[in-house]
Protein backbone atom coordinates (compact mmCIF):
# COMPACT_ATOMS: atom_id res chain seq x y z
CA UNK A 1 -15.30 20.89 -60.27
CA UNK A 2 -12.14 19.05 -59.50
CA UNK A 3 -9.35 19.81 -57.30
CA UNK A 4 -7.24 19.59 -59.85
CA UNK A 5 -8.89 22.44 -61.72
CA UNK A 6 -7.83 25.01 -59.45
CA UNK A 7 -4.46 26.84 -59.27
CA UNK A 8 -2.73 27.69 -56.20
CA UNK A 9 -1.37 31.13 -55.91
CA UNK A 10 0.89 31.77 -52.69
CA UNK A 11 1.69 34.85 -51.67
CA UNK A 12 5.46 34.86 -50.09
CA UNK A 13 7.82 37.50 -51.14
CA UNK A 14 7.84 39.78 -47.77
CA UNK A 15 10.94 40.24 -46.10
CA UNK A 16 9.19 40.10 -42.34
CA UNK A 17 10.50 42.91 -40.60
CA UNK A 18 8.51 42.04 -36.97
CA UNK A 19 10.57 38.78 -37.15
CA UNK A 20 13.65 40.48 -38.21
CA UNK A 21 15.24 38.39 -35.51
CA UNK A 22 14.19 35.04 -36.57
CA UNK A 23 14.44 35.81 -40.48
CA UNK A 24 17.63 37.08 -41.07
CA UNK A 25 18.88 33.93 -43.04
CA UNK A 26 15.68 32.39 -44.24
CA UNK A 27 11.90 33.95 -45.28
CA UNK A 28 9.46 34.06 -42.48
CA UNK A 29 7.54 30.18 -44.20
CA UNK A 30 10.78 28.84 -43.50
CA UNK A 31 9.90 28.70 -39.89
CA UNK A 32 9.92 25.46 -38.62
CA UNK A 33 7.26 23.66 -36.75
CA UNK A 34 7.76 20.91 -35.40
CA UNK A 35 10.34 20.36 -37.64
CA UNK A 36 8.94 21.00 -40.62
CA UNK A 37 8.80 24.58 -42.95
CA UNK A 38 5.91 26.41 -42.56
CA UNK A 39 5.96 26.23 -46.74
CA UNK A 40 6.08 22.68 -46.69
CA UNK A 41 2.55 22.49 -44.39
CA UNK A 42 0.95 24.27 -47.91
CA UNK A 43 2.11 22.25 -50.30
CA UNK A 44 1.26 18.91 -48.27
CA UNK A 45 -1.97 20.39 -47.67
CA UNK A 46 -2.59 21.39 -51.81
CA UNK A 47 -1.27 18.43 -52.52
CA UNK A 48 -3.43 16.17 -50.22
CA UNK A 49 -6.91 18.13 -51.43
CA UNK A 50 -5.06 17.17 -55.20
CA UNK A 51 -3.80 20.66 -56.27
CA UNK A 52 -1.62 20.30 -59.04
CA UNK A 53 -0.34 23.58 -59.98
CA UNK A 54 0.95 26.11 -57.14
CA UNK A 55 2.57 29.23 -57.76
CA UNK A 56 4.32 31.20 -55.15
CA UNK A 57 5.21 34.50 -55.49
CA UNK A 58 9.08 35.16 -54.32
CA UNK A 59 10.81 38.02 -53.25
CA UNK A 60 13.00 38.35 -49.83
CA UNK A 61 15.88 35.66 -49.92
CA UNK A 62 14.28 34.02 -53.46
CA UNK A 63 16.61 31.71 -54.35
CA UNK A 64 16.34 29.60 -51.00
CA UNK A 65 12.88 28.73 -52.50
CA UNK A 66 13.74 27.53 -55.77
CA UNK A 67 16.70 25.86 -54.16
CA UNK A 68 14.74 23.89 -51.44
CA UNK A 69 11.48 22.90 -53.46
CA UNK A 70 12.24 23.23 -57.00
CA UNK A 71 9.55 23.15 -59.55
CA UNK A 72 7.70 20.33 -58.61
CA UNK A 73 6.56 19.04 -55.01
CA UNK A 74 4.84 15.54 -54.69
CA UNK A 75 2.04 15.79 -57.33
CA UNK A 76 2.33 19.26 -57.75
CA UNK A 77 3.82 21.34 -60.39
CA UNK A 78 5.53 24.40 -58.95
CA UNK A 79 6.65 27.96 -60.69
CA UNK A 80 7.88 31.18 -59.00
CA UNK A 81 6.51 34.69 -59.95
CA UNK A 82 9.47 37.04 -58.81
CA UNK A 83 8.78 40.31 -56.93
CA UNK A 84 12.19 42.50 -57.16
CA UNK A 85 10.94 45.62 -55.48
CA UNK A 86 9.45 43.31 -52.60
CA UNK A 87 10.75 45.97 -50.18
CA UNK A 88 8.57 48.59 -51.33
CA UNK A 89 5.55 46.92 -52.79
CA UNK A 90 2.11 45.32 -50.81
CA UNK A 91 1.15 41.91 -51.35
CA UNK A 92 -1.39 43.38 -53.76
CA UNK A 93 1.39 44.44 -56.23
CA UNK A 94 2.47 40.50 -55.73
CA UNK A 95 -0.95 39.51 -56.80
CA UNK A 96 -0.97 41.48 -59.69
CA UNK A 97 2.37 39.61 -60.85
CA UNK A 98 0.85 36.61 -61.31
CA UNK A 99 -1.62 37.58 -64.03
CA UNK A 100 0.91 36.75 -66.79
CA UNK A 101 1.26 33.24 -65.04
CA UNK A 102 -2.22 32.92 -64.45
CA UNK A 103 -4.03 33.77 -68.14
CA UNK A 104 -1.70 30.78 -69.36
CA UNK A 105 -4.88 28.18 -68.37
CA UNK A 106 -7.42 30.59 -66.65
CA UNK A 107 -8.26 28.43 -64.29
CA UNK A 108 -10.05 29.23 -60.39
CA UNK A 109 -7.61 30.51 -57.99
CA UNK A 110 -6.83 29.25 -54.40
CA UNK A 111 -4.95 32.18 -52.85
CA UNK A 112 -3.12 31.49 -49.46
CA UNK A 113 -0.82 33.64 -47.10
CA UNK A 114 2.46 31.92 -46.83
CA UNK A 115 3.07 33.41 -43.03
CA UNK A 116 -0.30 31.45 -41.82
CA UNK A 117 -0.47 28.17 -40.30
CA UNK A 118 -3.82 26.57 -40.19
CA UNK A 119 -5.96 23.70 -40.03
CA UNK A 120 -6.25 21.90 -43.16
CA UNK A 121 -10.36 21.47 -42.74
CA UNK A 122 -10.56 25.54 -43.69
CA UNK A 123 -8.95 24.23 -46.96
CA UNK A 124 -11.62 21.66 -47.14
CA UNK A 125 -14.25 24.20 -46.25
CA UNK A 126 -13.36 26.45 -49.27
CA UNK A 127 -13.14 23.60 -51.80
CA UNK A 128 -16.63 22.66 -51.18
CA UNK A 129 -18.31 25.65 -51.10
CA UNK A 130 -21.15 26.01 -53.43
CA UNK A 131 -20.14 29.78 -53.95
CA UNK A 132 -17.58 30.53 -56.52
CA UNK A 133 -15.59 33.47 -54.71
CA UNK A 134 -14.80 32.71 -51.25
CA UNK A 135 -13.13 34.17 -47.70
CA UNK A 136 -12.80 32.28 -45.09
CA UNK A 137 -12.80 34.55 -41.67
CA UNK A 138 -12.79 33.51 -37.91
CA UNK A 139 -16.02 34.25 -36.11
CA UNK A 140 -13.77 34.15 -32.91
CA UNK A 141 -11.22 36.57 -33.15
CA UNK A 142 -9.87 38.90 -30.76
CA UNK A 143 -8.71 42.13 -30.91
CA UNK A 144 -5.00 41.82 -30.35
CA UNK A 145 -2.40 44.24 -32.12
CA UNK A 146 -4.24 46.34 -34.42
CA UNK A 147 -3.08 44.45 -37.44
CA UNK A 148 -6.34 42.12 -37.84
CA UNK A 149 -7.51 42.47 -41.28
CA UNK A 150 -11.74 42.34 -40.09
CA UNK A 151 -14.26 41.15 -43.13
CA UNK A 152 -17.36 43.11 -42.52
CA UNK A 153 -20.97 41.53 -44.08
CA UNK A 154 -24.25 40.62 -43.75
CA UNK A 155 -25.88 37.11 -44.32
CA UNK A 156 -22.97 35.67 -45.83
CA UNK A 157 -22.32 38.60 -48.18
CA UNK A 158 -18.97 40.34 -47.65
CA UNK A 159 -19.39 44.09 -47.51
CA UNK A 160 -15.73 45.20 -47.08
CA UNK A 161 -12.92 45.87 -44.82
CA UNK A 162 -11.52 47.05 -42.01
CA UNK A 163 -8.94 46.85 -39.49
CA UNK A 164 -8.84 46.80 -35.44
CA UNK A 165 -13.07 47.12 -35.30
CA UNK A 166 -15.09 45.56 -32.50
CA UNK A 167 -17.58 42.39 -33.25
CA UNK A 168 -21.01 45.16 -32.73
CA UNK A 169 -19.37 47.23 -36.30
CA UNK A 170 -21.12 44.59 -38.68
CA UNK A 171 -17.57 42.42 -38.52
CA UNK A 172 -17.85 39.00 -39.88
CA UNK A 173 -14.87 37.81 -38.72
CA UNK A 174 -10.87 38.07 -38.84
CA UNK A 175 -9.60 37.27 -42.52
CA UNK A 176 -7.53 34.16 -42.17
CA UNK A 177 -5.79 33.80 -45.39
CA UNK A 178 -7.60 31.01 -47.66
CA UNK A 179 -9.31 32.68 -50.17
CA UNK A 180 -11.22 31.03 -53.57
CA UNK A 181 -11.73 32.89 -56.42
CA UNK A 182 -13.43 32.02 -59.78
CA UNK A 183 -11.74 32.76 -63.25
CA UNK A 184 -14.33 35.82 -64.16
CA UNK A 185 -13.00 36.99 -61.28
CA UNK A 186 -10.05 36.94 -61.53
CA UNK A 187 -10.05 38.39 -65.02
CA UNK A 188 -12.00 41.30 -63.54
CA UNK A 189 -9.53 41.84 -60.34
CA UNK A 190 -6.31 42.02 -62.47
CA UNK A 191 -7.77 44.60 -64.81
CA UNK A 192 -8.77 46.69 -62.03
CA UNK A 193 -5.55 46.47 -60.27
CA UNK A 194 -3.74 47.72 -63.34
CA UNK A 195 -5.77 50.59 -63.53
CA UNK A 196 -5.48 51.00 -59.64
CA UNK A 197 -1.44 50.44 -59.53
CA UNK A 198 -1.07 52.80 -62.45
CA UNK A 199 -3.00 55.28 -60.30
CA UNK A 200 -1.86 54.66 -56.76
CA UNK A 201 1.82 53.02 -56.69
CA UNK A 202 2.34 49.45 -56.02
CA UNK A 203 2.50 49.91 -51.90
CA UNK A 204 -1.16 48.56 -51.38
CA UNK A 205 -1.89 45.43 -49.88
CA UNK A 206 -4.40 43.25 -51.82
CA UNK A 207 -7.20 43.77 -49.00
CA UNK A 208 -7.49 47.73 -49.42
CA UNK A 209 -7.74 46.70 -53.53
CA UNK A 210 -10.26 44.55 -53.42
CA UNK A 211 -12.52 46.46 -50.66
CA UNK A 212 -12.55 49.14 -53.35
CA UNK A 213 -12.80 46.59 -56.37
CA UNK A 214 -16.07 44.99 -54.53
CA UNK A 215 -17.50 48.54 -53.76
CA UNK A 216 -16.80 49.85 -56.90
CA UNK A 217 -17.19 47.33 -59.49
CA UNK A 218 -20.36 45.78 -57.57
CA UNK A 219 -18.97 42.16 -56.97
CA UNK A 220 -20.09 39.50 -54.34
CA UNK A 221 -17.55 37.86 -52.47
CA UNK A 222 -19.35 35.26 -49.77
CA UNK A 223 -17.65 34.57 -46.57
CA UNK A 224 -17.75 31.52 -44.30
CA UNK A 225 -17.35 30.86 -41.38
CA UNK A 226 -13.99 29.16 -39.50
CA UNK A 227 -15.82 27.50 -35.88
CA UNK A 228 -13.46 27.83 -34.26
CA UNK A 229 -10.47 25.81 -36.21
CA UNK A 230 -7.12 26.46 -35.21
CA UNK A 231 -5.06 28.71 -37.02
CA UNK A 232 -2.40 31.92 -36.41
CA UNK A 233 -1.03 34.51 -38.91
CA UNK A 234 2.55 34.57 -37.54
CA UNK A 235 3.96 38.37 -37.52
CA UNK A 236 5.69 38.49 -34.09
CA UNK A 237 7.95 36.08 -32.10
CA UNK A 238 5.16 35.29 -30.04
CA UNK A 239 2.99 34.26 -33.00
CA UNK A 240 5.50 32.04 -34.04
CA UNK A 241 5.99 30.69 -30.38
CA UNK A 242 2.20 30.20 -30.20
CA UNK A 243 1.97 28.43 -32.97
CA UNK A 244 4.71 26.02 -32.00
CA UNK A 245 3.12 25.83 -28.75
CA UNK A 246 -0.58 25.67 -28.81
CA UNK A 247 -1.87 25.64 -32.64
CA UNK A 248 0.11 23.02 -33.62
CA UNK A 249 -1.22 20.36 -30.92
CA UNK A 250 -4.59 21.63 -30.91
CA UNK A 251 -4.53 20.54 -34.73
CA UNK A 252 -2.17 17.53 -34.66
CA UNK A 253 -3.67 15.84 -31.23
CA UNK A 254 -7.26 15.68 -33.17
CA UNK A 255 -6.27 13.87 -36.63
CA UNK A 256 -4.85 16.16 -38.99
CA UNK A 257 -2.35 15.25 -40.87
């Protein structure tokens, strides 16, 4: 399959509460490192691997998107799915937006967290795996506010989630945020997060769906493995300040580009 087959979906409509400080004028991707938007970083990185259509779901401050990147980006073709009740929706709910966008071509999904900043060889990593539905986690992670998202398997084979659980509890590693799903998939995720939404409200994040849509619906999601490549989600100051700081020049000093 080519690179060009697949179709970016970005998930970036939170309004970033913990960074309330830093995000009053602009959404949390916005940040700069190094002079440069944390937004910009994933769409140089799609558009390097040859992505050619990207869309990122918008919610908080909106219009500052479509104002700064418009609806194309180098080689990229670029459309916004709009979340109005950002505020009091999960990132699953934003998911679930994009189906309308999405059946257009049917094509394999590349889903990304806009508030991570990452190596670009994890994006490399999920291209060329063999598997069609793919998480990337870190093997290395540490146990630092409660608010890791923790991929639990066996041999490759994710089993679920959970959140805050020590490495002995069958975790695989710390979901990172670069995710690869196949179009059966897909087709199979948004119909069970219609039915799931219609039972449960939209305020679910997309990890609590699809732990029960893997359980319930008996589907294989394979996980690999990060070793060890730099990358932060940024939720606090000191996340941001970290990344800045140390993740940036531990990618940056080594080649990436």
């Amino acid at each position: 399959m080519k690179n060009s087959d697949y179709h970016a979906i970005i998930l970036a409509a939170g309004n970033s509460e913990r960074l309330r400080e830093l995000t009053k004028d602009k959404p949390k991707s916005f940040l700069e490192i190094n002079n440069k938007k944390i937004i910009d970083y994933h769409l140089d990185f799609l558009s390097q691997k040859g992505i050619e259509k990207v869309t990122i779901v918008v919610g908080y401050l909106k219009d500052l998107f479509i104002k700064a990147i418009g609806t194309s980006y180098k080689n990229i073709e670029i459309d916004y799915v709009i979340s109005e009740e950002y505020a009091n929706t999960g990132h699953g709910w934003s998911i679930f937006l994009t189906r309308d966008v999405w059946q257009k071509q049917k094509k394999p999904v590349i889903l990304l967290h806009a508030d991570i900043f990452y190596d670009l060889n994890m994006l490399d990593k999920v291209l060329n795996s063999k598997d069609e539905n793919v998480i990337i986690v870190d093997n290395s992670y540490d146990i630092l506010t409660g608010d890791e998202v923790i991929v639990t398997g066996k041999d490759g084979i994710m089993t679920g989630f959970k959140w805050g659980i020590k490495k002995e509890d069958n975790a695989a590693g710390e979901l990172i945020g670069v995710n690869k799903w196949s179009p059966k998939f897909m087709e199979q995720y948004y119909k069970f997060m219609d039915d799931f939404f219609r039972k449960n409200g939209k305020k679910h994040n997309y990890e609590p769906v699809l732990d029960r849509f893997i359980k319930e619906k008996h589907v294989n999601i394979n996980y690999i493995n990060s070793n060890g490549l730099p990358w932060i989600n940024i939720n606090y100051k000191e996340d941001y300040l970290e990344a800045k700081n140390k993740i940036y020049p531990s990618i940056y000093n080594k080649g990436t580009k």
